[in-house]
Protein backbone atom coordinates (compact mmCIF):
# COMPACT_ATOMS: atom_id res chain seq x y z
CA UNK A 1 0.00 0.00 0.00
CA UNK A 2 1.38 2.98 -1.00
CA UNK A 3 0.44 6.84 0.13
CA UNK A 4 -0.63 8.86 -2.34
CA UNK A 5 1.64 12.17 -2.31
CA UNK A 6 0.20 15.26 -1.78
CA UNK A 7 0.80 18.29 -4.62
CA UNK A 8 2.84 21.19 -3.63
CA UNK A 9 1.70 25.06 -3.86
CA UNK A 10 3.70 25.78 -6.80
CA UNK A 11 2.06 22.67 -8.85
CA UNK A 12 -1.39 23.52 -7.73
CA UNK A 13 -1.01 26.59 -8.86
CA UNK A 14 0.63 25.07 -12.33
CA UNK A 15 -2.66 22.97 -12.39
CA UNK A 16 -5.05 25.19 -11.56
CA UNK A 17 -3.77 27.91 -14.31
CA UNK A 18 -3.83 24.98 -16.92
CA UNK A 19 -7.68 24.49 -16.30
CA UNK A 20 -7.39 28.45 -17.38
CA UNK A 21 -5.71 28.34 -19.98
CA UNK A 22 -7.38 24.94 -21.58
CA UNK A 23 -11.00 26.04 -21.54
CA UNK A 24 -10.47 29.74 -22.13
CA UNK A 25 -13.45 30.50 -20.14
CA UNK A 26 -14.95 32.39 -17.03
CA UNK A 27 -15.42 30.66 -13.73
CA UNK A 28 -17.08 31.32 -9.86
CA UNK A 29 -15.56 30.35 -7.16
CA UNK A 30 -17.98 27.43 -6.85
CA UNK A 31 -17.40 26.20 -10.35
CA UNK A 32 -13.54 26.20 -9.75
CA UNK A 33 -14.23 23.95 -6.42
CA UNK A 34 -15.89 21.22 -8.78
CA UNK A 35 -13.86 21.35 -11.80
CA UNK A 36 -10.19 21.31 -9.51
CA UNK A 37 -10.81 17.95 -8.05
CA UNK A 38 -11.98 16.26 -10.23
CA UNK A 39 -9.75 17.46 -13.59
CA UNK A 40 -6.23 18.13 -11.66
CA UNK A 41 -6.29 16.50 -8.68
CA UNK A 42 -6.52 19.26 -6.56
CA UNK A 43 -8.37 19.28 -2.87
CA UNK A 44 -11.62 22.02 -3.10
CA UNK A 45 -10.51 23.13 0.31
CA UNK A 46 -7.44 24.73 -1.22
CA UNK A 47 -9.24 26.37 -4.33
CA UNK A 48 -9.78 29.60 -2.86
CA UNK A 49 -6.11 29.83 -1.28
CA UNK A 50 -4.74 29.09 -4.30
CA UNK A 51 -6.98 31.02 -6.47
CA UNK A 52 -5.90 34.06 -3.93
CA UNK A 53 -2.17 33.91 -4.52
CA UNK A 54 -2.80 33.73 -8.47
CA UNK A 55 -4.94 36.66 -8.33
CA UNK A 56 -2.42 38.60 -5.56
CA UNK A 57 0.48 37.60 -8.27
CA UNK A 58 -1.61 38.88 -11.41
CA UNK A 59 -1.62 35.56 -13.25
CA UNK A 60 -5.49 35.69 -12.63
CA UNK A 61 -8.07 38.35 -13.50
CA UNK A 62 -11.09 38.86 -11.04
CA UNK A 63 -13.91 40.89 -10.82
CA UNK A 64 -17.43 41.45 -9.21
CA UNK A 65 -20.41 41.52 -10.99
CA UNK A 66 -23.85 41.95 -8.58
CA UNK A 67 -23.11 39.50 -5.82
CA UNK A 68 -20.99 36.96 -8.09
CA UNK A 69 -16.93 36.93 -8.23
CA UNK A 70 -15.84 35.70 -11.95
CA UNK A 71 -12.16 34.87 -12.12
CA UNK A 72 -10.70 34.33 -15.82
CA UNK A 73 -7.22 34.18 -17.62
CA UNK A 74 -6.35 33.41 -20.49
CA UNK A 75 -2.96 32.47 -22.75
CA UNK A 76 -2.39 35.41 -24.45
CA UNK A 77 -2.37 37.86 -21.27
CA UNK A 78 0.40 35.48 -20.24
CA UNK A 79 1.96 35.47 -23.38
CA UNK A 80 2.28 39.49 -22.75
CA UNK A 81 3.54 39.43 -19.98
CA UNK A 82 5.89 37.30 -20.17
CA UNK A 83 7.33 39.36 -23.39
CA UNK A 84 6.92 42.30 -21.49
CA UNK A 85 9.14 40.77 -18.50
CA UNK A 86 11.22 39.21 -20.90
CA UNK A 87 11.65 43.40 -22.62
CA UNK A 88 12.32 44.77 -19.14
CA UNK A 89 14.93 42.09 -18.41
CA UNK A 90 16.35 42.69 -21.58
CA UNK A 91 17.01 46.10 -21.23
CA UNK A 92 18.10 45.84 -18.00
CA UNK A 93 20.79 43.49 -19.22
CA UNK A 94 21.58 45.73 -22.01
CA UNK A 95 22.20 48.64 -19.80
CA UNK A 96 24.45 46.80 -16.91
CA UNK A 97 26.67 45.88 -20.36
CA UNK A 98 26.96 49.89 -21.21
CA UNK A 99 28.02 49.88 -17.76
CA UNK A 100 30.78 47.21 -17.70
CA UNK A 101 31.70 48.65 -20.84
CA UNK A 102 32.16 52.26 -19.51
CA UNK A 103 34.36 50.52 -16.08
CA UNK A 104 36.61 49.06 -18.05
CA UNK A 105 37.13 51.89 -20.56
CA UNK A 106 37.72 53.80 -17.16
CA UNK A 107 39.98 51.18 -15.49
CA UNK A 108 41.89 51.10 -18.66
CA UNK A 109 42.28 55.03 -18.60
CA UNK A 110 43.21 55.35 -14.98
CA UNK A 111 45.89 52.18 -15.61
CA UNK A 112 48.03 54.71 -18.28
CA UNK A 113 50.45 56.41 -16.22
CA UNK A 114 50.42 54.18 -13.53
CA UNK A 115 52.58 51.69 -15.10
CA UNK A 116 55.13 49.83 -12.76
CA UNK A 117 58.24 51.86 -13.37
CA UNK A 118 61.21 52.78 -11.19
CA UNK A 119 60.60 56.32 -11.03
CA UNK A 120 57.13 55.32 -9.93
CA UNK A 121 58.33 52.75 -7.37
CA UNK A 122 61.02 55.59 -5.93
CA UNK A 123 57.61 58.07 -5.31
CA UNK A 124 55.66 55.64 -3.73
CA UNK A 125 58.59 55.03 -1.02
CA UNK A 126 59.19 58.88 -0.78
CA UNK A 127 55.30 59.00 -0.06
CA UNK A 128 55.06 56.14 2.49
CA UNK A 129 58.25 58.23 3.80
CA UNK A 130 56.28 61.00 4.13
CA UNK A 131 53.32 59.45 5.42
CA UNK A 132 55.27 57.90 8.36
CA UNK A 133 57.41 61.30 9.39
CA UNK A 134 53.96 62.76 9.56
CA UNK A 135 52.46 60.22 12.03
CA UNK A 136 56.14 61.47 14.33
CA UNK A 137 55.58 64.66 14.06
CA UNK A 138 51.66 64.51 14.74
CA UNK A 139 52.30 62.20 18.09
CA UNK A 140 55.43 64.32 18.59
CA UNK A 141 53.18 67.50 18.91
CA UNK A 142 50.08 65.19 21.23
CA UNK A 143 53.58 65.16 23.66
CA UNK A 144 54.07 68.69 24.01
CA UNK A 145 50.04 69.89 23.65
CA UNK A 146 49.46 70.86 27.56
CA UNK A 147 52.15 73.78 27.14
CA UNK A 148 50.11 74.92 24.37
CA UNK A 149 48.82 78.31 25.55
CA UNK A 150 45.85 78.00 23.93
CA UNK A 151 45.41 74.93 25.37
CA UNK A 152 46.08 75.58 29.19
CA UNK A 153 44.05 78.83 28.57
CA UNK A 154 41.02 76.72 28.14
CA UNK A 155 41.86 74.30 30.60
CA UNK A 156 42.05 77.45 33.20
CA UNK A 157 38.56 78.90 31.90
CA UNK A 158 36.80 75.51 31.90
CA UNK A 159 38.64 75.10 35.79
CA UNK A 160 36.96 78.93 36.62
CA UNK A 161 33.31 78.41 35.18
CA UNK A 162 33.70 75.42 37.14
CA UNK A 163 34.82 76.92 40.37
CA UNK A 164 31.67 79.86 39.68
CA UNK A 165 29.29 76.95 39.46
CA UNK A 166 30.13 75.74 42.72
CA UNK A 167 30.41 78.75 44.56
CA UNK A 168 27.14 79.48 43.29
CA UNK A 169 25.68 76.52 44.54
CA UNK A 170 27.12 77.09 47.49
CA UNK A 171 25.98 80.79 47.93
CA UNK A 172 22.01 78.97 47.52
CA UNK A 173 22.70 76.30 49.99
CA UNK A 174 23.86 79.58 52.12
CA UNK A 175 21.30 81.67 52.11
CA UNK A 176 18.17 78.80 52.16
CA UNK A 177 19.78 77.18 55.03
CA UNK A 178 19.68 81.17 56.81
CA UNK A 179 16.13 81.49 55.25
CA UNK A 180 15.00 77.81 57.20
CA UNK A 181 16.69 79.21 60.27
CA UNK A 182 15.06 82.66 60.09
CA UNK A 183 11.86 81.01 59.59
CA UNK A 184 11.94 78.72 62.19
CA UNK A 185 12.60 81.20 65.09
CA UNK A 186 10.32 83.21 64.01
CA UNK A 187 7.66 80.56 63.87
């Protein structure tokens, strides 16, 4: 005895777009729940679920008309879009080659000039030279940066605004701890 294996989504959907495409005609929702088992093997509970993702994905057309819902497709609206994705992808592809094209052109222009060459190889040295003296001299100056006067002058007005906030602080604490007093002995 063997089990019978269940279709997957993507080949009810295959199915269920043939039944489309081989009558050419108009169905209900009803009609579709008949026809499905019984042509192409597909359970009527999962009609509607998979008639849903074909019409979310446009493969299906749908509309109302009074209380009914018709659902249709047929070959050729495939057959257009499929040319029209096929146009799109096209041009897409033709315009990432213009690209390439232009990158290499570019990588070809900025290569002249740059050839390996001794004089070239003697810059490059002189600039890693360079590069490096810099670094010194930049952790050179970090050494000798609090004798900067512009630098201790900031330190000594960031030291005073914070010496006037605490002395101001200090004056309040003052003079509510005198008002507390005052009030108290006269209470």
């Amino acid at each position: 005895m063997s089990k019978k294996k269940g279709l997957s989504f993507e080949e009810k959907r295959a199915r269920m777009m043939e039944i489309f495409f081989e009558t050419k005609d108009v169905f209900q929702l009803k009609d579709l729940e008949k026809i499905a088992p019984k042509e192409k093997g597909i359970t009527s509970m999962s009609v509607k679920e998979i008639l849903q993702s074909l019409v979310d994905d446009g493969m299906v057309d749908t509309d109302r008309i009074g209380t009914s819902n018709y659902f249709w497709a047929f070959p050729s609206k495939a057959l257009h879009a499929r040319k029209r994705k096929l146009e799109e992808l096209e041009s897409q592809f033709a315009e990432s080659s213009q690209k390439k094209e232009a990158l290499q052109k570019s990588i070809e222009k900025s290569k002249t000039g740059r050839e390996d060459t001794a004089e070239r190889a003697a810059l490059l040295k002189e600039l890693a030279a360079l590069r490096q003296k810099k670094e010194q001299l930049k952790t050179e100056i970090d050494k000798y940066r609090e004798c900067d006067p512009d630098v201790v002058e900031e330190m000594h007005d960031d030291t005073r605004g914070d010496c006037m906030d605490k002395e101001q602080k200090w004056d309040f604490k003052i003079i509510m701890t005198n008002c507390k007093n005052s009030l108290i002995n006269t209470g």
